[in-house]
N, C-alpha and C. Protein backbone atom coordinates (compact mmCIF):
# COMPACT_ATOMS: atom_id res chain seq x y z
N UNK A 1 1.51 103.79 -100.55
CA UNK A 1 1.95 102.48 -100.07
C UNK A 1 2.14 102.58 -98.56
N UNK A 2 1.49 101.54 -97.80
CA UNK A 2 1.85 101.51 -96.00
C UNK A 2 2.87 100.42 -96.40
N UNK A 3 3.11 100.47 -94.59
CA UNK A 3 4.20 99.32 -94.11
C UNK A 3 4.05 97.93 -94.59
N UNK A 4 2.73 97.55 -94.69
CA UNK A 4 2.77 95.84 -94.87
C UNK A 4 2.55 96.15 -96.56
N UNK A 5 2.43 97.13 -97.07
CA UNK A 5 2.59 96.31 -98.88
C UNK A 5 4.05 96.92 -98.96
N UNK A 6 4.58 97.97 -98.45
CA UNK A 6 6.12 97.09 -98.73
C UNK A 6 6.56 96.40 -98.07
N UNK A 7 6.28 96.11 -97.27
CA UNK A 7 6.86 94.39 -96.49
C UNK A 7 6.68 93.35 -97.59
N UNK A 8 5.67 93.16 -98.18
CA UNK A 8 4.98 92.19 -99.11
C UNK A 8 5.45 92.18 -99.98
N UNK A 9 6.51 93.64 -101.04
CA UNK A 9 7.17 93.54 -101.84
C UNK A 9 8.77 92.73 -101.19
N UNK A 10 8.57 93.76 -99.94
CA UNK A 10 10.39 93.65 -99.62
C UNK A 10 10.75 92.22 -99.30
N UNK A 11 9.64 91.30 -98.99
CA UNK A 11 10.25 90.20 -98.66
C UNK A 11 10.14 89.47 -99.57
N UNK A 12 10.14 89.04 -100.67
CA UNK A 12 10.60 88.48 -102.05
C UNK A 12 11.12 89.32 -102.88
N UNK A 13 12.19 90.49 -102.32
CA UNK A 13 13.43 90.93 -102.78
C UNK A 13 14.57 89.91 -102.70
N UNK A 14 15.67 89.85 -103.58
CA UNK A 14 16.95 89.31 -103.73
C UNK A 14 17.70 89.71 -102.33
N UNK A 15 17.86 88.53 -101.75
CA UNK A 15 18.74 88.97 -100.29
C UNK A 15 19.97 89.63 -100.24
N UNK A 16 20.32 89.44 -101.41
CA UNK A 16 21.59 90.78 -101.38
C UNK A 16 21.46 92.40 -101.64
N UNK A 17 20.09 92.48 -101.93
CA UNK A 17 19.24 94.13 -101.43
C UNK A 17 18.75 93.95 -100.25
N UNK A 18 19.14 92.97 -99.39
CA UNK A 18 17.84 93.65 -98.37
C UNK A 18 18.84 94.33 -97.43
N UNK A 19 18.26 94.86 -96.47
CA UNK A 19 19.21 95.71 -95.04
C UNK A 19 18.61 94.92 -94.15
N UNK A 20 20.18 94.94 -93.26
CA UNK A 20 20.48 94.24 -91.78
C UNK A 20 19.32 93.92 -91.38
N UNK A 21 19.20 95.42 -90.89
CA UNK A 21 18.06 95.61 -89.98
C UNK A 21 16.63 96.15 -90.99
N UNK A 22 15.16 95.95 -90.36
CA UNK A 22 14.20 96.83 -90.96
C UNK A 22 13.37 96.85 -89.20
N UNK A 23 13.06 98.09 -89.22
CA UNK A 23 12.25 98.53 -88.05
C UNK A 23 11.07 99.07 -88.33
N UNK A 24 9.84 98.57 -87.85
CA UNK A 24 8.25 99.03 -87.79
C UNK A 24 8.04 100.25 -87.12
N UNK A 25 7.40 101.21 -87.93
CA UNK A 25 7.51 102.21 -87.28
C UNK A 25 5.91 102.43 -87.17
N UNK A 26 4.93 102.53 -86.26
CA UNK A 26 3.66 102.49 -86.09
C UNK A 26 3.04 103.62 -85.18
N UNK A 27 1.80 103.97 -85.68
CA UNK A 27 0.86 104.95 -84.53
C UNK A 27 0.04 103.73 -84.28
N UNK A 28 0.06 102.53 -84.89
CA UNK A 28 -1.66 101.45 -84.48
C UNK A 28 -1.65 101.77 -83.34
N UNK A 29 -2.48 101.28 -82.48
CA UNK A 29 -2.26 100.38 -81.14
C UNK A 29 -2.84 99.32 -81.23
N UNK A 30 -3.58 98.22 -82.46
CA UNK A 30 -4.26 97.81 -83.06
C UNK A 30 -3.98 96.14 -82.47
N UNK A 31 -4.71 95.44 -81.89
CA UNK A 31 -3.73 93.85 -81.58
C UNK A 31 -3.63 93.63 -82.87
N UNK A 32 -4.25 93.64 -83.76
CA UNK A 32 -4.58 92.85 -85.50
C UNK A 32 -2.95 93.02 -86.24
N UNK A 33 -2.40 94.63 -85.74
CA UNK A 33 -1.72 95.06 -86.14
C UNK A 33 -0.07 94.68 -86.14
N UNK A 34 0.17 94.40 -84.96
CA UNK A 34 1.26 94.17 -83.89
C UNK A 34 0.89 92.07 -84.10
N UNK A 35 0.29 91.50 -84.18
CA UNK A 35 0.11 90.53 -84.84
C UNK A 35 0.81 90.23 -86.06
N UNK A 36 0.31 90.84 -86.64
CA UNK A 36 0.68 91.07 -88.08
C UNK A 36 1.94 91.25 -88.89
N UNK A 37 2.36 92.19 -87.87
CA UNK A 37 3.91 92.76 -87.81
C UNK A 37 4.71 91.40 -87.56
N UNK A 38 4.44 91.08 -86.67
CA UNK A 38 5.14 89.66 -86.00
C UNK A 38 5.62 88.50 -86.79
N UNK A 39 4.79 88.59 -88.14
CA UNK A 39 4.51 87.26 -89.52
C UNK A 39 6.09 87.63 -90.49
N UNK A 40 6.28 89.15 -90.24
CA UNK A 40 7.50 89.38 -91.23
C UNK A 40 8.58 89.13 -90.81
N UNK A 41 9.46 87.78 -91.28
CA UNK A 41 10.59 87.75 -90.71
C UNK A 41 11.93 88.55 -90.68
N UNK A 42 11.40 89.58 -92.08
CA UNK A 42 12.32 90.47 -92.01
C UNK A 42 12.25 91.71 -90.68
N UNK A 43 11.47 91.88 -90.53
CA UNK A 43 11.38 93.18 -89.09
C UNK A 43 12.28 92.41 -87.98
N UNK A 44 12.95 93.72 -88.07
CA UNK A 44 13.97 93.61 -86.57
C UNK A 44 12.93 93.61 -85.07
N UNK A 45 12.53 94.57 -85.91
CA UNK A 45 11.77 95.56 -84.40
C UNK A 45 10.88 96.08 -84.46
N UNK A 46 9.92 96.64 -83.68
CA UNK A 46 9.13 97.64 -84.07
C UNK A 46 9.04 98.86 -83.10
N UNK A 47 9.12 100.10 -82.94
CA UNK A 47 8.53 101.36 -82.74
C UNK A 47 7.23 101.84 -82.91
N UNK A 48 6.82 102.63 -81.61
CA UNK A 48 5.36 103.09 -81.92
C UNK A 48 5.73 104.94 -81.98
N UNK A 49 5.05 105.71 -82.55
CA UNK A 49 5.00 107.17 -82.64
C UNK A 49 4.53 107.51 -81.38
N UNK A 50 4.89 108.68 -81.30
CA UNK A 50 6.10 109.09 -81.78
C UNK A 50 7.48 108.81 -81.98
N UNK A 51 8.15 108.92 -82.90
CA UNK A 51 9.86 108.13 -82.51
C UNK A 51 10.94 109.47 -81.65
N UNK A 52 11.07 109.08 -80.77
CA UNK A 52 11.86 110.08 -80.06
C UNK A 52 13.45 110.19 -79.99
N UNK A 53 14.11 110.95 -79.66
CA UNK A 53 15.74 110.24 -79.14
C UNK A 53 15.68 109.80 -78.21
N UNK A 54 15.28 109.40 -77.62
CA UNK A 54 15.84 108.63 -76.69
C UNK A 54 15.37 107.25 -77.05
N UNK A 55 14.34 106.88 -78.14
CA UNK A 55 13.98 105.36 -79.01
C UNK A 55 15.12 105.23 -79.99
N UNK A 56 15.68 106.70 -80.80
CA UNK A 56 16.74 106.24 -81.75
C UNK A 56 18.13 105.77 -80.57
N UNK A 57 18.57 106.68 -79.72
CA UNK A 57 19.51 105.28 -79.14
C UNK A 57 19.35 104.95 -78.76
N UNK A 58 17.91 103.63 -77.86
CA UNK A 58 17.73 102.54 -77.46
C UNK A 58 18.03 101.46 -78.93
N UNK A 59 17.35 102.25 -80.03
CA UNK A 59 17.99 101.19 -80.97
C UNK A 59 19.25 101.10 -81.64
N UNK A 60 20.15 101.85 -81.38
CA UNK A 60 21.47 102.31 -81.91
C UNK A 60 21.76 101.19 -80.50
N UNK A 61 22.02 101.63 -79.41
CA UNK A 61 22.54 100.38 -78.50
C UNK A 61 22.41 99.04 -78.64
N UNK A 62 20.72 99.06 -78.96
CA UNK A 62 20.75 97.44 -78.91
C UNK A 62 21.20 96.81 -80.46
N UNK A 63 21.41 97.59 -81.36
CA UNK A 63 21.15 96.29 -83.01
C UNK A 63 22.39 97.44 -83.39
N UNK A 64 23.36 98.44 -82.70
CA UNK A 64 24.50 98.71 -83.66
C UNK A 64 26.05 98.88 -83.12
């Protein structure tokens, strides 16, 4: 399973399972991709790979 078929499940989950936040975590560099991403209203955010520390607390600052 990739990111967009569980997106496709996760977003006609019961809203009292879902979490706060959900963050995209991607190698694309794909426009089709990052498009795409954009349609799920559940994504907070997205990240490209590598994920580094210094991306985990840019997102710990901004969404905690």
């Amino acid at each position: 399973m990739d990111g967009f078929e569980f997106l496709e499940i996760y977003k006609n989950l019961d809203p009292k399972y879902k979490a706060k936040h959900i963050f995209g975590l991607t190698s694309s560099a794909s426009f089709y991709d990052l498009v795409k991403i954009k349609t799920y209203v559940d994504i907070t955010d997205h990240i490209y790979k590598p994920f580094t520390t210094m991306d985990y607390v840019s997102l710990v600052k901004k969404y905690f």
